[in-house]
C-alpha atoms as a PDB file:
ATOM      1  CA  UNK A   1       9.780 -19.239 -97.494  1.00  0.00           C
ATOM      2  CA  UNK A   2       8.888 -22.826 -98.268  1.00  0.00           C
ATOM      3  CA  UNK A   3       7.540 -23.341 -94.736  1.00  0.00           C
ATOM      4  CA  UNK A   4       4.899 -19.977 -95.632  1.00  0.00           C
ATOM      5  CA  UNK A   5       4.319 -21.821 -99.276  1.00  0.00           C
ATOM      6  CA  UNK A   6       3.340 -25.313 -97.797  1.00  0.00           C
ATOM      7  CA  UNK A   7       1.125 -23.678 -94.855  1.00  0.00           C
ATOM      8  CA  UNK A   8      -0.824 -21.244 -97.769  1.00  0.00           C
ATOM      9  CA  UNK A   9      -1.103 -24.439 -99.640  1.00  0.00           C
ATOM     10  CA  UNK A  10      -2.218 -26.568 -96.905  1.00  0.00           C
ATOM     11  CA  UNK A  11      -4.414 -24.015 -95.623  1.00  0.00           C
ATOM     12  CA  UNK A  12      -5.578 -22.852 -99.332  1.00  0.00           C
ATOM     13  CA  UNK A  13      -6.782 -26.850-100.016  1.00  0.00           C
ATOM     14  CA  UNK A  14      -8.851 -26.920 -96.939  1.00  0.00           C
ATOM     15  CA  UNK A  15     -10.626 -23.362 -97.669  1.00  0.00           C
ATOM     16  CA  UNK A  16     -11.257 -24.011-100.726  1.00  0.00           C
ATOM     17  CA  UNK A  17     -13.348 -27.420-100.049  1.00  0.00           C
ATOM     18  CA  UNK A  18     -15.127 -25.487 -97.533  1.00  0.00           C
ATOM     19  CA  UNK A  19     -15.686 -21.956 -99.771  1.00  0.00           C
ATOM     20  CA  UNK A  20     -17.108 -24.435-102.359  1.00  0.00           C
ATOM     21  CA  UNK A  21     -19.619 -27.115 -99.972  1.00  0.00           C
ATOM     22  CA  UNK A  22     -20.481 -24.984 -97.637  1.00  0.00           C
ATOM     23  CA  UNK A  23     -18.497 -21.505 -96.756  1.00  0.00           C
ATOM     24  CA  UNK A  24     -16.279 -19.890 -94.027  1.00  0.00           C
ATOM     25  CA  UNK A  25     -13.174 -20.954 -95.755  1.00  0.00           C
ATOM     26  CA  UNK A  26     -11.810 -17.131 -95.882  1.00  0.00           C
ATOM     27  CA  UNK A  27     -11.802 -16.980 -91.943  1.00  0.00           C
ATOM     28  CA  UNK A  28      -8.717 -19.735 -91.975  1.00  0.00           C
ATOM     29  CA  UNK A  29      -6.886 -17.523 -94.854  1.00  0.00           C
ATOM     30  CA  UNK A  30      -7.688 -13.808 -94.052  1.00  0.00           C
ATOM     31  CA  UNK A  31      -5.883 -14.413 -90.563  1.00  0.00           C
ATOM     32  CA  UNK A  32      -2.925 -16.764 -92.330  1.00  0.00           C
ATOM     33  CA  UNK A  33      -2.445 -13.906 -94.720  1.00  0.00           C
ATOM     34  CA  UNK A  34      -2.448 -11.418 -92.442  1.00  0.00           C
ATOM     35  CA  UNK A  35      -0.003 -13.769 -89.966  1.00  0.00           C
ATOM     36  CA  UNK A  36       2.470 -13.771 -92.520  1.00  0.00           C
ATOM     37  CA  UNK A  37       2.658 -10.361 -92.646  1.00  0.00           C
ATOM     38  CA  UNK A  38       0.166  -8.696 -95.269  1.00  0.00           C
ATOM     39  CA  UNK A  39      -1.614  -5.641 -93.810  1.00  0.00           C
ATOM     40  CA  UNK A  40      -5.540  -6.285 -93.056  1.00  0.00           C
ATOM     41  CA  UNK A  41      -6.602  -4.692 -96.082  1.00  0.00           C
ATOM     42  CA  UNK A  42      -4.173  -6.273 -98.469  1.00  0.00           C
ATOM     43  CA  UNK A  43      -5.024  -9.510 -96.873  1.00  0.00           C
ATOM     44  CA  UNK A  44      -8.474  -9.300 -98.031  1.00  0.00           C
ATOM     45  CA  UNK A  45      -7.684  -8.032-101.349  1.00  0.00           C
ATOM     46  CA  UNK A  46      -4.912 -11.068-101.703  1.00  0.00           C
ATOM     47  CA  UNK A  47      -7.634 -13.310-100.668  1.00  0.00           C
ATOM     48  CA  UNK A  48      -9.798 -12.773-103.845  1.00  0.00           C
ATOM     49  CA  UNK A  49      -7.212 -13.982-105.716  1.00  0.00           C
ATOM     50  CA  UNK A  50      -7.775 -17.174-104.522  1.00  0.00           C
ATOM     51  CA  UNK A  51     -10.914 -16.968-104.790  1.00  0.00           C
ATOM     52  CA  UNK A  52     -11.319 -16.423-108.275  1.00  0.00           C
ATOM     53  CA  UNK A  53      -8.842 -19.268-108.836  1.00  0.00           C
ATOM     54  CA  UNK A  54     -11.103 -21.577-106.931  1.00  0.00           C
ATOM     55  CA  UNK A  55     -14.463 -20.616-108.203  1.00  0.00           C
ATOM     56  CA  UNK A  56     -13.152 -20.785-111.952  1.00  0.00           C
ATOM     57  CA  UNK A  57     -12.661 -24.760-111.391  1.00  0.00           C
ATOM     58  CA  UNK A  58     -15.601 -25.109-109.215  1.00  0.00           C
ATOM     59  CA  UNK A  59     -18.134 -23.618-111.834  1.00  0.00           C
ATOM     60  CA  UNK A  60     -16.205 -25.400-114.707  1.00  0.00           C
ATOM     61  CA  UNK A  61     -16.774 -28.685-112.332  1.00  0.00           C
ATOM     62  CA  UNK A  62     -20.421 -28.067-111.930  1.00  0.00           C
ATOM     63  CA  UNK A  63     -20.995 -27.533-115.352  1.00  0.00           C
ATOM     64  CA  UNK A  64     -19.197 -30.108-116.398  1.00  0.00           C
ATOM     65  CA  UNK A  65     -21.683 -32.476-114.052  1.00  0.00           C
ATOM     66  CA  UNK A  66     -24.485 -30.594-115.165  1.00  0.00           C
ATOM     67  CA  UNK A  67     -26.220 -29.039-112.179  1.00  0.00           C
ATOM     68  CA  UNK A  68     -25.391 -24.932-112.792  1.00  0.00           C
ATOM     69  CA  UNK A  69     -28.659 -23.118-113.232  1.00  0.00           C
ATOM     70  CA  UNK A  70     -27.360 -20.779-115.717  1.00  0.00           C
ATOM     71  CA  UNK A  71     -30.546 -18.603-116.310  1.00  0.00           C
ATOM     72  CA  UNK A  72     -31.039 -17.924-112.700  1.00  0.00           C
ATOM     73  CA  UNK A  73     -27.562 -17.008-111.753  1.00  0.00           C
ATOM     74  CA  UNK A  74     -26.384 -14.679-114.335  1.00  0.00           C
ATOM     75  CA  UNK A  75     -30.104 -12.780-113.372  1.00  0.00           C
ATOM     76  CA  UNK A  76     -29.063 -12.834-109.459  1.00  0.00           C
ATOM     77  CA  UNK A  77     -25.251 -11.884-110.627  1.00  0.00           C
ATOM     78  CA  UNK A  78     -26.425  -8.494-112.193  1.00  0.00           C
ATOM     79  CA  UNK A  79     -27.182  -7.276-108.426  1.00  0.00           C
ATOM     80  CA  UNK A  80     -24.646  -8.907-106.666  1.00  0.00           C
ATOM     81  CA  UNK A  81     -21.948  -7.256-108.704  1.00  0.00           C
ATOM     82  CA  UNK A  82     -23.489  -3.800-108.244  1.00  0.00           C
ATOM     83  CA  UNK A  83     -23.296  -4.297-104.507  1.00  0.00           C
ATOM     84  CA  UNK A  84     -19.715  -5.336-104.721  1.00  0.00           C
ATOM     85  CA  UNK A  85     -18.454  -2.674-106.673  1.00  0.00           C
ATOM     86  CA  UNK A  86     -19.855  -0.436-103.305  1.00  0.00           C
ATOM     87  CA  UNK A  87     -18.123  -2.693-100.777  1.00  0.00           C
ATOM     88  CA  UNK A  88     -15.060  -3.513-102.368  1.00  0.00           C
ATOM     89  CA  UNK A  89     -14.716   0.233-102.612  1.00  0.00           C
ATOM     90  CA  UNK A  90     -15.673   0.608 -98.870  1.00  0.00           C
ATOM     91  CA  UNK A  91     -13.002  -2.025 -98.046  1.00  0.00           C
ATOM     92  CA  UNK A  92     -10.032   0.074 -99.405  1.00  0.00           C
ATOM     93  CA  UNK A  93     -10.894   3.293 -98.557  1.00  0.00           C
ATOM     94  CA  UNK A  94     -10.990   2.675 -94.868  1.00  0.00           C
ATOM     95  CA  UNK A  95      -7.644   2.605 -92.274  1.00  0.00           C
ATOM     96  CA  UNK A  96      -6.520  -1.027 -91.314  1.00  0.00           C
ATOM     97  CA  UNK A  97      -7.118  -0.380 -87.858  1.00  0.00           C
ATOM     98  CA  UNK A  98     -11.017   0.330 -88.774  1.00  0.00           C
ATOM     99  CA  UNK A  99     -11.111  -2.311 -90.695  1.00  0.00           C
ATOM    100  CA  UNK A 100      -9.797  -4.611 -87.955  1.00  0.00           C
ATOM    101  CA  UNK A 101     -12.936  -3.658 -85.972  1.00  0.00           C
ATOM    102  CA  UNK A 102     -15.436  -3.920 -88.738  1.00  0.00           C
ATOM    103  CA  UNK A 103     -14.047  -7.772 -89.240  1.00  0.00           C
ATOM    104  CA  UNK A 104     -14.607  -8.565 -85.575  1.00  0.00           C
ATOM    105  CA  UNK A 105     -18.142  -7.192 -85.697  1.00  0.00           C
ATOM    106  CA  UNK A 106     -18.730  -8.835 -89.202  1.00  0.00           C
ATOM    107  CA  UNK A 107     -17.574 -12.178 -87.378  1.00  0.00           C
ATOM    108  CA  UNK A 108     -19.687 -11.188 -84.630  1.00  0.00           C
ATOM    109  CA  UNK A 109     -23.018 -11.197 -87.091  1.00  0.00           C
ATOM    110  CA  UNK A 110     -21.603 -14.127 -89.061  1.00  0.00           C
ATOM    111  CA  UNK A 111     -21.931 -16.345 -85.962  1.00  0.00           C
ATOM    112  CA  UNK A 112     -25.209 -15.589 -84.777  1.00  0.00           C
ATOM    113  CA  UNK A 113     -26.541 -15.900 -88.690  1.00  0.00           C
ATOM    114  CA  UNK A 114     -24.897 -19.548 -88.900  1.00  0.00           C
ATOM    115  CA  UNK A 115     -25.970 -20.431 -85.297  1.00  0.00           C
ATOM    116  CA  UNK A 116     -29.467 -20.626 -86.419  1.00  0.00           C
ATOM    117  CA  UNK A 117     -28.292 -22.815 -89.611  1.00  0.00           C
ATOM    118  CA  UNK A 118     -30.129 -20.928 -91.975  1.00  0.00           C
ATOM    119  CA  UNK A 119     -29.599 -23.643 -95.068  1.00  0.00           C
ATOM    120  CA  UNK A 120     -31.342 -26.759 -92.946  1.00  0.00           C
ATOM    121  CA  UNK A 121     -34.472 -26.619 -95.000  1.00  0.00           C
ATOM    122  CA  UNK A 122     -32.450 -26.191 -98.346  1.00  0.00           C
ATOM    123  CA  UNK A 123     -33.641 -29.233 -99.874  1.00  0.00           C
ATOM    124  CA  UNK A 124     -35.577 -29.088-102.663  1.00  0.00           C
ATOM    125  CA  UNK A 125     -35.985 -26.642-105.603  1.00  0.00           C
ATOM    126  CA  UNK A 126     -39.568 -25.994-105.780  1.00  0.00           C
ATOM    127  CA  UNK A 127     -39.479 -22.779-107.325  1.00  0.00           C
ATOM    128  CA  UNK A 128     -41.463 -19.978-107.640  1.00  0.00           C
ATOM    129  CA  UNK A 129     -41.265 -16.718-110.038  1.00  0.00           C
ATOM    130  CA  UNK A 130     -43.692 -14.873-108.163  1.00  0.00           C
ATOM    131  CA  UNK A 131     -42.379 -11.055-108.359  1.00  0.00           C
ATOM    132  CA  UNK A 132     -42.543 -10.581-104.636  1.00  0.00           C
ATOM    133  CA  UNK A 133     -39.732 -13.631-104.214  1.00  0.00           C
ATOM    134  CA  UNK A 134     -38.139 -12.266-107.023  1.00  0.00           C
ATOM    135  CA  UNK A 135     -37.589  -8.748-105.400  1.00  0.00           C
ATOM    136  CA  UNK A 136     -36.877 -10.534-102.296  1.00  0.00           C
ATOM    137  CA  UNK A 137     -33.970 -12.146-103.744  1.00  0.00           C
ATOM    138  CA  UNK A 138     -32.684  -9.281-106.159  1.00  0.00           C
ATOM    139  CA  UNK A 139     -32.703  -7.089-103.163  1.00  0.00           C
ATOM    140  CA  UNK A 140     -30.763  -9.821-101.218  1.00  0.00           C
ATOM    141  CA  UNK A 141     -28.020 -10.652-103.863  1.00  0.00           C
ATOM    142  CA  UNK A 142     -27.484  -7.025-104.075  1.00  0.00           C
ATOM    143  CA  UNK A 143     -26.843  -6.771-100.331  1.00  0.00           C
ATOM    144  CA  UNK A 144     -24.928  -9.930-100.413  1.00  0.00           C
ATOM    145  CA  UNK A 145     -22.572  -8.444-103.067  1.00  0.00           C
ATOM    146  CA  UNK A 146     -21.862  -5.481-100.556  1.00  0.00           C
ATOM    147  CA  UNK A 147     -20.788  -7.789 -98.142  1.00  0.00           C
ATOM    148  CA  UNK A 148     -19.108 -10.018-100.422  1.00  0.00           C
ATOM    149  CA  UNK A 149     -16.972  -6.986-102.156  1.00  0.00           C
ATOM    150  CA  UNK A 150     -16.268  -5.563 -98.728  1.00  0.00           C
ATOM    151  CA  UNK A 151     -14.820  -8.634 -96.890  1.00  0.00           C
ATOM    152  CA  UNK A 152     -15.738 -11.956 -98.803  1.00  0.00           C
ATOM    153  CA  UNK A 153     -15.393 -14.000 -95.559  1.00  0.00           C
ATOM    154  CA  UNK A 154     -19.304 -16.197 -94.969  1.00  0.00           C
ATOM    155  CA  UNK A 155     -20.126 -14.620 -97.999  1.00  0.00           C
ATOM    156  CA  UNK A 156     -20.916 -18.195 -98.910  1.00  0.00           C
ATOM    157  CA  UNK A 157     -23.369 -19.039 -95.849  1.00  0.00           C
ATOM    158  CA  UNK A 158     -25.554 -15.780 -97.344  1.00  0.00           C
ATOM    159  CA  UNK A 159     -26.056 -16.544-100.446  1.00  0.00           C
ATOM    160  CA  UNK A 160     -26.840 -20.653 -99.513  1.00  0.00           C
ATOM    161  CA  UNK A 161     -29.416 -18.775 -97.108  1.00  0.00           C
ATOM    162  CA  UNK A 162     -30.708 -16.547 -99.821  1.00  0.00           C
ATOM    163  CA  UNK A 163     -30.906 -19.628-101.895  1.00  0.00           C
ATOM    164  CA  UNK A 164     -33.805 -21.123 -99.607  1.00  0.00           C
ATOM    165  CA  UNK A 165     -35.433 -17.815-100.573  1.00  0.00           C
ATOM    166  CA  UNK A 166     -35.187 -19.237-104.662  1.00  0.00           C
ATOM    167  CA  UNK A 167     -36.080 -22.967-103.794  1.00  0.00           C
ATOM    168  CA  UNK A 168     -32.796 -24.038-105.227  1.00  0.00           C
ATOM    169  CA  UNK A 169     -31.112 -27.541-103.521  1.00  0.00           C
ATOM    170  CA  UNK A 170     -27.439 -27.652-101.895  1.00  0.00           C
ATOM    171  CA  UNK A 171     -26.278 -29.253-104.923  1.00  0.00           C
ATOM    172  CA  UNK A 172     -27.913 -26.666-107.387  1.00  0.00           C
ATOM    173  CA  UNK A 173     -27.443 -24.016-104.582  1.00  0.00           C
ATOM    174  CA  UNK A 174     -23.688 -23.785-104.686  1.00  0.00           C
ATOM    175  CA  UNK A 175     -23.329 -24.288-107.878  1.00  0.00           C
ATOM    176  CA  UNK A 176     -25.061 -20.483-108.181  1.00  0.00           C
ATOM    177  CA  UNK A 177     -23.104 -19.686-105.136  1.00  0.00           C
ATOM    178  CA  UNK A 178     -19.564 -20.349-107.212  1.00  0.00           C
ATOM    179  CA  UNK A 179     -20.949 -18.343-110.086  1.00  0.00           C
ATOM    180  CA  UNK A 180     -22.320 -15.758-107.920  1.00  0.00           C
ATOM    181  CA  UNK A 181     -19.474 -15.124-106.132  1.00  0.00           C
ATOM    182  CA  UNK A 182     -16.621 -15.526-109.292  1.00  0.00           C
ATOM    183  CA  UNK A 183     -18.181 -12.506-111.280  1.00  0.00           C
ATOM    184  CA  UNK A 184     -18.619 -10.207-108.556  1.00  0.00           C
ATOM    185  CA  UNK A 185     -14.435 -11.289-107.648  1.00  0.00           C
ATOM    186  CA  UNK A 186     -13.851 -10.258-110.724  1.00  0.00           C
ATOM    187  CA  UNK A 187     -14.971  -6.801-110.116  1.00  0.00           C
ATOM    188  CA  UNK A 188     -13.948  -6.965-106.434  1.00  0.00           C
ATOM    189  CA  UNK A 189     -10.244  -7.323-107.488  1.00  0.00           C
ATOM    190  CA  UNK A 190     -10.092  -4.778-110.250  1.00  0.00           C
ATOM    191  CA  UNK A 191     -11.114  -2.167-107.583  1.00  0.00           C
ATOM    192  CA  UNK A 192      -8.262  -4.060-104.645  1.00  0.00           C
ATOM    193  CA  UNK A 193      -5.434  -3.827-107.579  1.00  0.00           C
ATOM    194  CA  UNK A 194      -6.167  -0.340-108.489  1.00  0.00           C
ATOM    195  CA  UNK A 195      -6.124   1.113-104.895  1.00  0.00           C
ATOM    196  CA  UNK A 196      -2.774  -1.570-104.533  1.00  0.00           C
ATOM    197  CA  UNK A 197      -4.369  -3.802-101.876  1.00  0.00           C
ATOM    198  CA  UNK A 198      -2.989  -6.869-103.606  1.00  0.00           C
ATOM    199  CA  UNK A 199      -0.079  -9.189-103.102  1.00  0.00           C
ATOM    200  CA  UNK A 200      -0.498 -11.356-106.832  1.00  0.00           C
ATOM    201  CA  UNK A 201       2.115 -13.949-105.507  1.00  0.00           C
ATOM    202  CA  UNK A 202       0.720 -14.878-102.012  1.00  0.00           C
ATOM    203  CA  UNK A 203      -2.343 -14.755-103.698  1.00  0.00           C
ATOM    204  CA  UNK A 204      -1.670 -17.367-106.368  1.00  0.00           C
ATOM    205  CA  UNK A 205       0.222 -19.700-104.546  1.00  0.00           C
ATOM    206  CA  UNK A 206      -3.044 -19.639-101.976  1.00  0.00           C
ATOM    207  CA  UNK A 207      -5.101 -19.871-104.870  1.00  0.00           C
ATOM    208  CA  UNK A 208      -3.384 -22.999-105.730  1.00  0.00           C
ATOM    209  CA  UNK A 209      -4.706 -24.543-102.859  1.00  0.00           C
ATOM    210  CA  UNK A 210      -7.855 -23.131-103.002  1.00  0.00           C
ATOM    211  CA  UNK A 211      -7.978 -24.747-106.732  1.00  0.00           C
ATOM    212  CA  UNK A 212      -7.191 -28.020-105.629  1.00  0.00           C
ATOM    213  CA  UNK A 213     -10.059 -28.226-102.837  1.00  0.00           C
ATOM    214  CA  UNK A 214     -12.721 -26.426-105.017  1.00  0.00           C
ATOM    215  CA  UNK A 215     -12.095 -29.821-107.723  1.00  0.00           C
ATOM    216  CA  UNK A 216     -12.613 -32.429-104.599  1.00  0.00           C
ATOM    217  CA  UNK A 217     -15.340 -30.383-103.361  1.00  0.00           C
ATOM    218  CA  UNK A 218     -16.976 -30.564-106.470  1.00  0.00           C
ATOM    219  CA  UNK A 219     -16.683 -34.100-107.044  1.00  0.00           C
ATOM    220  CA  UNK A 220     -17.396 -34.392-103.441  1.00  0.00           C
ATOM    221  CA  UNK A 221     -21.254 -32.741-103.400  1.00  0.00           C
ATOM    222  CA  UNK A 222     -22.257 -34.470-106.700  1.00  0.00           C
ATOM    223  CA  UNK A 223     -21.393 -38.158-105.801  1.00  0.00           C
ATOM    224  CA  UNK A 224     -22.181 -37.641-101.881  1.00  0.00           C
ATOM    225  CA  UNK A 225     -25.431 -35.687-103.098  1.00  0.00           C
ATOM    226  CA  UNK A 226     -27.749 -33.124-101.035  1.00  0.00           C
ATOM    227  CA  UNK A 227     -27.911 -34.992 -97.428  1.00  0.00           C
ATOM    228  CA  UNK A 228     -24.001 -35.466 -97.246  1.00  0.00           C
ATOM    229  CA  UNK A 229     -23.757 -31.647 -98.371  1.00  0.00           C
ATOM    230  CA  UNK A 230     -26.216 -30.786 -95.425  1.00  0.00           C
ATOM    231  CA  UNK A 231     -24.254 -32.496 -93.201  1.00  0.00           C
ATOM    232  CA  UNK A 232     -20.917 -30.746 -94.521  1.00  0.00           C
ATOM    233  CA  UNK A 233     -22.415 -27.571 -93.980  1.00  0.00           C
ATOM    234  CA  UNK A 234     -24.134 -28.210 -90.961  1.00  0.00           C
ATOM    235  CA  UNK A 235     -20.337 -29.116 -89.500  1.00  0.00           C
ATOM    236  CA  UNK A 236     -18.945 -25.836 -91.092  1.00  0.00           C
ATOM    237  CA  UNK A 237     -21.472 -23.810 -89.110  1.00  0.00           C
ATOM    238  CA  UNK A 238     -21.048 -25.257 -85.724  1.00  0.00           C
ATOM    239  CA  UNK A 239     -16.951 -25.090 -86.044  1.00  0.00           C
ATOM    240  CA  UNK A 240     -17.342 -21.554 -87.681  1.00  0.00           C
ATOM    241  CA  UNK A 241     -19.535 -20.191 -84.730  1.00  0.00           C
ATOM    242  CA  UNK A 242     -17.229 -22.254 -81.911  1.00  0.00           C
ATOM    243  CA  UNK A 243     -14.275 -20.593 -83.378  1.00  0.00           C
ATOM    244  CA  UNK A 244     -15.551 -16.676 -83.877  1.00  0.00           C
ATOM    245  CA  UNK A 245     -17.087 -17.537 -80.256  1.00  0.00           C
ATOM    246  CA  UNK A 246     -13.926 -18.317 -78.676  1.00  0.00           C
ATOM    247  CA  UNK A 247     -11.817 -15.739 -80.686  1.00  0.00           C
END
């Protein structure tokens, strides 16, 4: 038992500083999870407890630096939470064994998508309301949420890519990404706990790690600013695709 704490703490601490920089971090716990034992889709519905835990401190973190767009997140939320309510849904509905072979496909896709390191121009937040980027975006975020509710994992990577869409910076970027991606949790879970896809205490002790690399993360992509984020995420693609690549 202590051995399975220290690994979902170990493990939790270095997901979480890569959910909150750059993404991927739910492709090292969804396989620990299910490794110590948790059915597939239990796994992924224990996983948003950590998740929620970590985005809590990393949006209190950003805020607290004062680089959370407020305005435009809560507007790209509204979608992304109707998606998720759909693909959480989806998630717990379907057999483990199904879902087994939707992951590996999802993996599949999530490889070739960060291959071509979709957040390399993200650098600058010249912004534009024109309605056709605007419906660009809404229709993304709501399509993001669906994956995001269904199986979380490089739910990150998206939105970062959808934020090149907005104009928004790394920094600013995942500071939407946190926000984004804690409300639609939120509504992710409700749906995991009522169809009883969730183990609370593997979840909260993974959360605690997760907690503990969102703050250095955090602290981490303010004082390294945008170019040492690029990097970061640049690194989490290319191990991300090696590893799905190899298997």
């Amino acid at each position: 038992m202590a051995l399975k704490i220290a690994l979902l703490l170990m493990v939790g601490t270095i997901a979480g500083f890569l959910n909150v920089l750059a993404g991927g971090g739910s492709f090292l716990t969804l396989p620990m999870l299910i490794f110590m034992g948790l059915p597939p889709t239990v796994a992924n519905g224990t996983n948003r407890v950590a998740i929620f835990m970590q985005n809590v401190m990393a949006v209190k973190k950003f805020h607290e630096f004062k680089v959370f767009p407020l305005k435009f997140s809560l507007l790209v939320t509204i979608p992304a939470v109707i998606g998720s309510l759909a693909g959480a849904y989806a998630a717990t509905v379907i057999p483990d064994a199904t879902f087994k072979k939707v992951l590996a496909l999802i993996m599949i896709a999530i490889t070739l998508v960060t291959m071509l390191n979709p957040t390399e121009k993200l650098s600058s937040r010249d912004i534009s309301w024109s309605k056709g980027r605007w419906t660009a975006i809404i229709l993304m975020f709501l399509a993001i949420g669906f994956y995001g509710g269904f199986v979380q994992a490089g739910v990150g990577f998206l939105i970062l890519s959808a934020m090149v869409v907005a104009g928004f910076d790394l920094i600013h970027g995942n500071a939407v990404k946190v926000f984004v991606i804690l409300i639609f949790t939120v509504f992710a879970l409700v749906i995991f706990t009522i169809q009883s896809k969730v183990n609370y205490t593997w979840g909260i002790v993974l959360g605690m790690g997760n907690v503990t690399g969102a703050y250095l993360a955090t602290v981490t992509a303010v004082k390294k600013g945008n170019r040492f984020v690029q990097k970061v995420v640049f690194v989490a693609i290319v191990i991300m695709a090696i590893k799905l690549l190899v298997g």
